[in-house]
N, C-alpha and C. Protein backbone atom coordinates (compact mmCIF):
# COMPACT_ATOMS: atom_id res chain seq x y z
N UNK A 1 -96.24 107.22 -43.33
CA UNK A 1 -95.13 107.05 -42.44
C UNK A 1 -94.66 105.60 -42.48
N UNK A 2 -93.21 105.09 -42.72
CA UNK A 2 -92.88 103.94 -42.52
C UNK A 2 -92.84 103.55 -41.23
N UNK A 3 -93.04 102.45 -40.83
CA UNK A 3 -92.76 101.96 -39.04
C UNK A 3 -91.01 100.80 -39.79
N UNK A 4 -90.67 101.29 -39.03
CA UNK A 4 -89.52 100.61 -38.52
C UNK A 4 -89.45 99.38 -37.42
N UNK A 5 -88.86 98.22 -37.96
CA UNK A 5 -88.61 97.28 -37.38
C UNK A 5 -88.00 97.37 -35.92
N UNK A 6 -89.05 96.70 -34.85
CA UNK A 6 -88.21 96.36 -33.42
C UNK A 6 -86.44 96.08 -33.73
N UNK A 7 -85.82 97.20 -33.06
CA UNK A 7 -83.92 96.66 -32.77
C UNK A 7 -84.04 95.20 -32.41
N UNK A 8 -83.27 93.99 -32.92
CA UNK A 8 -83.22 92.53 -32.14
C UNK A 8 -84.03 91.10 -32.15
N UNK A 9 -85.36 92.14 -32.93
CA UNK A 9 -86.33 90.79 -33.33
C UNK A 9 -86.52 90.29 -35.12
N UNK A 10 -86.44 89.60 -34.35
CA UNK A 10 -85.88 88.56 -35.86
C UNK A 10 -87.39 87.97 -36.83
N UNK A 11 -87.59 88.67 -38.13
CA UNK A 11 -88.51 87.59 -38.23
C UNK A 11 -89.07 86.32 -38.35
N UNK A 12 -90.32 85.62 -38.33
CA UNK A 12 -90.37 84.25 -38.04
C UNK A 12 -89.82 83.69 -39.31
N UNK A 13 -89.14 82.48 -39.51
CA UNK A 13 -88.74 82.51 -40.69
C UNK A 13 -89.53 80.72 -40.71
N UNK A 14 -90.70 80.36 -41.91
CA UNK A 14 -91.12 79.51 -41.69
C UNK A 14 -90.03 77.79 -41.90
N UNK A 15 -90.07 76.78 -41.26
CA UNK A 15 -89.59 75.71 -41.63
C UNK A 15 -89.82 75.09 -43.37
N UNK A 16 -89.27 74.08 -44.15
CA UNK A 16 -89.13 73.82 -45.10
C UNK A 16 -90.50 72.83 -45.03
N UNK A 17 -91.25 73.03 -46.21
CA UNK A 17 -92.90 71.94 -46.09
C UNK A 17 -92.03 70.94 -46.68
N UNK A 18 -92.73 69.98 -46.78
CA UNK A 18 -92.75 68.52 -47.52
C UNK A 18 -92.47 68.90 -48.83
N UNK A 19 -93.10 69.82 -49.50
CA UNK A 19 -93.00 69.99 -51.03
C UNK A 19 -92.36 70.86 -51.34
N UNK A 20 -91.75 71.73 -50.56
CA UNK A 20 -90.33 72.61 -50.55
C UNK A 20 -89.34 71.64 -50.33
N UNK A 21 -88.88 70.64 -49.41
CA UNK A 21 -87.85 69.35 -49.31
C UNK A 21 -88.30 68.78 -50.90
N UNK A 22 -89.41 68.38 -51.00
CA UNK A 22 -89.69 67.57 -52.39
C UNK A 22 -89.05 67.88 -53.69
N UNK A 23 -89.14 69.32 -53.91
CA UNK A 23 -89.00 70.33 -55.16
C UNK A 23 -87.63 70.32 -55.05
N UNK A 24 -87.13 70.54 -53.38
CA UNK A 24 -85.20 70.24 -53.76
C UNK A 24 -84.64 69.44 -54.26
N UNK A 25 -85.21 67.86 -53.55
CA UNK A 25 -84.61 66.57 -54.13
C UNK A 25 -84.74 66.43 -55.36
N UNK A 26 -85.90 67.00 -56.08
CA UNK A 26 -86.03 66.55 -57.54
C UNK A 26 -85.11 67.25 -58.68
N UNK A 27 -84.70 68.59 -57.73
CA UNK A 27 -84.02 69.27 -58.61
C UNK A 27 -82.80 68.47 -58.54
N UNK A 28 -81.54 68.69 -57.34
CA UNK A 28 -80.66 67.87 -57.09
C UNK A 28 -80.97 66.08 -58.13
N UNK A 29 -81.25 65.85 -58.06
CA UNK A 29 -81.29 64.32 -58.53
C UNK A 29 -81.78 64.45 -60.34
N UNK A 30 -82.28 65.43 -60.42
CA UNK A 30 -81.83 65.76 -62.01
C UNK A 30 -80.68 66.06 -62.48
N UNK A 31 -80.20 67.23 -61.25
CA UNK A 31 -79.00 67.63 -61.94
C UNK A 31 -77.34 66.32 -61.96
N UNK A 32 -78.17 65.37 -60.85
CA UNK A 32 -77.20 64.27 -60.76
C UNK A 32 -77.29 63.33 -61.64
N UNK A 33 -78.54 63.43 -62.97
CA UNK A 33 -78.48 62.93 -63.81
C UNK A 33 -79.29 61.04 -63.22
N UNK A 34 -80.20 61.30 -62.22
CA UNK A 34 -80.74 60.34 -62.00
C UNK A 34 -82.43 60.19 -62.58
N UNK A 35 -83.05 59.40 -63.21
CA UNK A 35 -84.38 59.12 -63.72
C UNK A 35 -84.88 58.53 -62.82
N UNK A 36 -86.09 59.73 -62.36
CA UNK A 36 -87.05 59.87 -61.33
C UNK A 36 -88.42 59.94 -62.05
N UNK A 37 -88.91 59.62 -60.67
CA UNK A 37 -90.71 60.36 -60.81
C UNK A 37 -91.22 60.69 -59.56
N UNK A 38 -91.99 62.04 -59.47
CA UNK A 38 -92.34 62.49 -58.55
C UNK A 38 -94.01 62.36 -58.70
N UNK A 39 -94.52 62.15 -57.45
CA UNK A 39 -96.25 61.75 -56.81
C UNK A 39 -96.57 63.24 -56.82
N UNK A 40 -97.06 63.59 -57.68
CA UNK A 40 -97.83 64.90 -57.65
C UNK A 40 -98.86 65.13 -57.04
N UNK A 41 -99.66 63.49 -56.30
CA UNK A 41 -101.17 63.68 -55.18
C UNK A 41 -101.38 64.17 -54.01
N UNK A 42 -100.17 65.03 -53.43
CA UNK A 42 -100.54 65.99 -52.60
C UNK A 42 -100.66 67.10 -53.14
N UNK A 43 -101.07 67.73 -54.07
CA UNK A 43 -100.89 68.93 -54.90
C UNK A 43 -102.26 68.84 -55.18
N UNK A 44 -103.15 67.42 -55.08
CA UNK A 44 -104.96 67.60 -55.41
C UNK A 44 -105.29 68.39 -54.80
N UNK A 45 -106.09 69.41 -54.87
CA UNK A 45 -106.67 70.04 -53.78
C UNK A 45 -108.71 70.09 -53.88
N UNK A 46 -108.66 69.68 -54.54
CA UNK A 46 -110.20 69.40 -55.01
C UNK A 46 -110.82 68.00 -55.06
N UNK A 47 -112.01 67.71 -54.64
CA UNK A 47 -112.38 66.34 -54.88
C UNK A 47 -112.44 65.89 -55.99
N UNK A 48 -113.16 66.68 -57.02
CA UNK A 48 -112.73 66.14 -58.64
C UNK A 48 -111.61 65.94 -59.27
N UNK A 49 -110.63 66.84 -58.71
CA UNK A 49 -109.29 66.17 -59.05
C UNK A 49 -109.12 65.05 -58.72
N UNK A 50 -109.00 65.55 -57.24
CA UNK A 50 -108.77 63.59 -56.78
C UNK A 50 -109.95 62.15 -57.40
N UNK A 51 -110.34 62.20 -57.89
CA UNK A 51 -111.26 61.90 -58.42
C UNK A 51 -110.64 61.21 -59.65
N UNK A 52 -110.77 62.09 -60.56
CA UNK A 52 -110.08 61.74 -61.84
C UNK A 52 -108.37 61.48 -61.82
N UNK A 53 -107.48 61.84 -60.66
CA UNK A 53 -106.34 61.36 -60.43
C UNK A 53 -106.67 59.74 -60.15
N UNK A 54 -107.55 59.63 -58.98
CA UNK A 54 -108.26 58.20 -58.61
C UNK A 54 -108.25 56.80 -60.04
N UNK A 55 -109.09 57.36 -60.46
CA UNK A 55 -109.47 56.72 -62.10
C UNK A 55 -108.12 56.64 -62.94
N UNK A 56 -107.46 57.52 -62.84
CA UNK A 56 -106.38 56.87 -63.53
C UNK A 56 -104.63 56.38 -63.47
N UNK A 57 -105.18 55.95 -62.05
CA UNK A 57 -104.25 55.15 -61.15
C UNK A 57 -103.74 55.57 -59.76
N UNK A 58 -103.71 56.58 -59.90
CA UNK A 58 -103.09 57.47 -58.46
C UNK A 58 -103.63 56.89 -57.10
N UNK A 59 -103.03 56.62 -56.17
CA UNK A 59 -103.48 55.86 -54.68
C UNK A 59 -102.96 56.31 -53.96
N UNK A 60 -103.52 56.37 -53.10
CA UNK A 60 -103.68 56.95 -51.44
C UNK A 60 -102.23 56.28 -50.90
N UNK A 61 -101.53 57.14 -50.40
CA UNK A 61 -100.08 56.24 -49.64
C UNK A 61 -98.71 56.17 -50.61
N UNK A 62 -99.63 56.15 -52.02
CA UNK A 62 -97.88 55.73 -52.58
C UNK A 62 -96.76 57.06 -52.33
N UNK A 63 -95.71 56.48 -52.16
CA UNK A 63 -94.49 57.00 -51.94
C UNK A 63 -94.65 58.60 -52.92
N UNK A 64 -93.56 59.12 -52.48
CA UNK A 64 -93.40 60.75 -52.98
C UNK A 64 -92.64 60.60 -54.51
N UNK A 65 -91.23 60.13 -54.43
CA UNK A 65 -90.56 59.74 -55.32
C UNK A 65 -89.95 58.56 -55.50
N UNK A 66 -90.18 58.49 -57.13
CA UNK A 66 -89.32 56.78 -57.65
C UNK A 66 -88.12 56.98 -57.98
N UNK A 67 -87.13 56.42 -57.90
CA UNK A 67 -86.27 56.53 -58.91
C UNK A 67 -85.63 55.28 -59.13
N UNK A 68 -85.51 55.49 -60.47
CA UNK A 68 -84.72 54.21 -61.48
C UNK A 68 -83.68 54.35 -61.86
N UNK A 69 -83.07 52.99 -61.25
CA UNK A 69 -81.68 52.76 -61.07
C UNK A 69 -81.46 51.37 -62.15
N UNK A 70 -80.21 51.16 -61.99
CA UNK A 70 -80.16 50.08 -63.06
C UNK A 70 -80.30 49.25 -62.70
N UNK A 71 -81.55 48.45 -63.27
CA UNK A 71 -81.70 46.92 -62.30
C UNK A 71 -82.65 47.02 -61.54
N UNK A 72 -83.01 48.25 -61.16
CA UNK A 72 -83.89 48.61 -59.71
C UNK A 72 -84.65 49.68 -59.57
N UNK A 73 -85.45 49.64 -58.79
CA UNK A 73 -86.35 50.64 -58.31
C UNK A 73 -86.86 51.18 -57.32
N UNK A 74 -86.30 51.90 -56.66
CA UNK A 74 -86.33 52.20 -55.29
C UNK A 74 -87.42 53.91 -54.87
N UNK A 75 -88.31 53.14 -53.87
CA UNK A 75 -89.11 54.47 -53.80
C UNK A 75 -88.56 55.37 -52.48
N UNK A 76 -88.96 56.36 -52.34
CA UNK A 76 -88.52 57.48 -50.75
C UNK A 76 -89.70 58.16 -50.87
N UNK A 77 -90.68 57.71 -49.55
CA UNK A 77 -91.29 58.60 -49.14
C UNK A 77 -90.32 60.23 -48.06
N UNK A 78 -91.28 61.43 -48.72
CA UNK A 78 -89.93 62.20 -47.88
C UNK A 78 -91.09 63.00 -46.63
N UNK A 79 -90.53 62.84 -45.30
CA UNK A 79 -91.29 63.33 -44.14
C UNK A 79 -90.59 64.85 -43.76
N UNK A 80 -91.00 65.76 -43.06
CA UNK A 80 -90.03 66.58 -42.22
C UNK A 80 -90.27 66.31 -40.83
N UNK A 81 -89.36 66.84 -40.26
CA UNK A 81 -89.26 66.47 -38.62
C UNK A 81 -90.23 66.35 -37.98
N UNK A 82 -91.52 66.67 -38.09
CA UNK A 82 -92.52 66.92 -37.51
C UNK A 82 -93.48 65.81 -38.25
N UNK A 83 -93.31 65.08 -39.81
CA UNK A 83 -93.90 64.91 -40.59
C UNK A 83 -94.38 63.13 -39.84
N UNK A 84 -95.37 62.80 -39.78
CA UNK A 84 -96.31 61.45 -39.82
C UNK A 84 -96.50 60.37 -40.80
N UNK A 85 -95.98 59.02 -40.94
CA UNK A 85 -96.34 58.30 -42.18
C UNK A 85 -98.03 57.74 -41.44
N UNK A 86 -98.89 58.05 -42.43
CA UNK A 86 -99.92 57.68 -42.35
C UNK A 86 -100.09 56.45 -42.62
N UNK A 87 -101.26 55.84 -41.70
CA UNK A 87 -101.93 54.30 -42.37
C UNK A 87 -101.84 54.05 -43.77
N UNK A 88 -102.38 54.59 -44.48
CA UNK A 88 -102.56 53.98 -46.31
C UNK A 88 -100.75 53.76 -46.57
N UNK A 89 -100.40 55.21 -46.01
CA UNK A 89 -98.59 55.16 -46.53
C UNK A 89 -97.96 53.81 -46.22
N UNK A 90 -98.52 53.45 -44.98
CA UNK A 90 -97.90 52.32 -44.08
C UNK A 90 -98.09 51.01 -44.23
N UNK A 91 -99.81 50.61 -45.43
CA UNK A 91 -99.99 50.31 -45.89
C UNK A 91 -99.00 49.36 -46.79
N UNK A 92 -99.11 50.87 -48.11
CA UNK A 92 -98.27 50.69 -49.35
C UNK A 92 -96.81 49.94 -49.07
N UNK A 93 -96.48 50.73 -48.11
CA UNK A 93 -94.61 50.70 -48.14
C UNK A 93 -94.61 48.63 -47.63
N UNK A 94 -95.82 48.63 -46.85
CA UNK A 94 -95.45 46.85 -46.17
C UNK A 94 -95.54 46.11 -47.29
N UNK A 95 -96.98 46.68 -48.55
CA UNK A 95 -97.16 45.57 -49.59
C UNK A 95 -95.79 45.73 -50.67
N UNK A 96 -95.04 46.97 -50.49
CA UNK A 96 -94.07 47.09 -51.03
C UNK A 96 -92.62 46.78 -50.87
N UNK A 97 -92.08 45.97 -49.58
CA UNK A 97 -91.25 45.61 -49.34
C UNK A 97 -91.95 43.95 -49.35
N UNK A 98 -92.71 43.54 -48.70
CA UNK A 98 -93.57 42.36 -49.33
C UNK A 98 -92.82 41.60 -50.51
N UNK A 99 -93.22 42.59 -51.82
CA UNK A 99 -92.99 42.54 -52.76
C UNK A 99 -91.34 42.43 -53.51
N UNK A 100 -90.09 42.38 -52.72
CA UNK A 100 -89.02 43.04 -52.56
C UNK A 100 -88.56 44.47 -53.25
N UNK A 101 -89.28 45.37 -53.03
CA UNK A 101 -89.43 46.77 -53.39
C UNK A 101 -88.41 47.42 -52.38
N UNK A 102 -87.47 48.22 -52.84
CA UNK A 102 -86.83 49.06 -51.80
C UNK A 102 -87.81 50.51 -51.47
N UNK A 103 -87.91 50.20 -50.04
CA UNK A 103 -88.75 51.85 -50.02
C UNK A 103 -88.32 52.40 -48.46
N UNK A 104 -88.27 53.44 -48.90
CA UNK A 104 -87.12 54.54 -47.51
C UNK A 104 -88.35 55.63 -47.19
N UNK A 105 -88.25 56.11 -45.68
CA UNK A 105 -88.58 56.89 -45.46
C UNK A 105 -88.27 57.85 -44.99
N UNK A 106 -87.57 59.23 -45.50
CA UNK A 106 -86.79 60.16 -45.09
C UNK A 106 -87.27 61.36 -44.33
N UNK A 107 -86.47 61.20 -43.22
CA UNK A 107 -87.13 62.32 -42.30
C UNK A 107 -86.14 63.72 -42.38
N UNK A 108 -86.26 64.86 -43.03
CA UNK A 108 -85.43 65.51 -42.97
C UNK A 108 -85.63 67.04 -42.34
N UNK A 109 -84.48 68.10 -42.11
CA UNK A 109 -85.23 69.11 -41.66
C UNK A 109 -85.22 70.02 -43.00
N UNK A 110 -84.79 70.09 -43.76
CA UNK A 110 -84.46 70.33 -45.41
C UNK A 110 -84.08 70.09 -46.54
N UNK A 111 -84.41 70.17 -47.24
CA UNK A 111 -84.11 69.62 -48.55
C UNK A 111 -82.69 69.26 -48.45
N UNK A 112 -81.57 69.76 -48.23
CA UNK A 112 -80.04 69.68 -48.35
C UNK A 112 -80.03 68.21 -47.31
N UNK A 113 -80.45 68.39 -46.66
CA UNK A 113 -80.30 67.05 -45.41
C UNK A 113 -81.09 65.63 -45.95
N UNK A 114 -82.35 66.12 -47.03
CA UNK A 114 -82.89 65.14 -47.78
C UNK A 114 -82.54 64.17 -48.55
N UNK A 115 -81.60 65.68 -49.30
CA UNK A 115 -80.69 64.58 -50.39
C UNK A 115 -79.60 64.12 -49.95
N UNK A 116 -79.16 64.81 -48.84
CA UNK A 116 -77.82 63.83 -48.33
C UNK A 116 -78.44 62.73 -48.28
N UNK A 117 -79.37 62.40 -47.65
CA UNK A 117 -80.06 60.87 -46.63
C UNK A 117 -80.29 59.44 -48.01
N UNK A 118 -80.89 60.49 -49.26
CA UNK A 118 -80.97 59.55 -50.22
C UNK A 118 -80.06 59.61 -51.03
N UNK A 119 -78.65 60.33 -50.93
CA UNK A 119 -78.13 59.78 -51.78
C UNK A 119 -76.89 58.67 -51.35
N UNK A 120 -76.85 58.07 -49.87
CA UNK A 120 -76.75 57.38 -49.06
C UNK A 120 -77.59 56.24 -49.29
N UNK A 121 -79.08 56.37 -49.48
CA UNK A 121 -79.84 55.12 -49.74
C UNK A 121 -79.47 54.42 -51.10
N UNK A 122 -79.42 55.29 -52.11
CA UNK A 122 -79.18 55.08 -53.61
C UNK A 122 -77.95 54.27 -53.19
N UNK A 123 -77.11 54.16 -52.88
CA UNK A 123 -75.47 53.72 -53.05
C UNK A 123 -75.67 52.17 -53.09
């Protein structure tokens, strides 16, 4: 027997993660023909990964995405509404403006609102 959906209730429909916003911007900013790089170290999910990511350079905090501009290099960590920059992040981004590094931190509620925000920063 099929059950049929309650008349009026809507299902939950989940919010956009960090790496659903992430996966948008990277697409968008390819197709805008911009040279990026994306931090693949939230995607470790194992200690040996992280491990051997560790060893061959990867650090705790750095930004989500780079992108290279002419002349420049500007990083965006990307948050969602709910999202926290952590200590190490908070870290990085001080030794990185320190440094005169441009680095943004985008709070968005979706990817579309993401790339509006950076492609505002880029300008």
């Amino acid at each position: 027997m099929i059950r049929s959906r309650k008349v009026g209730i809507r299902p939950r429909v989940r919010p956009p993660s960090e790496h659903d916003i992430q996966c948008f911007v990277v697409t968008q900013a390819l197709r805008a023909g911009y040279l990026l790089h994306g931090d693949p170290l939230g995607l470790v999910r194992s200690s040996r990964m992280g491990a051997k990511a560790k060893v061959a350079g990867a650090r705790k905090g750095w930004p989500d995405l780079c992108f290279i501009l002419f002349g420049e290099v500007v990083y965006v960590e990307l948050k969602t509404l709910k999202g926290v920059v952590s200590v190490d992040q908070k870290k990085v981004h001080k030794a990185m403006k320190e440094r005169g590094i441009r680095i943004y931190v985008v709070k968005a509620k979706d990817g579309e609102d993401a790339w509006k925000q950076i492609q505002e920063k880029l300008r």
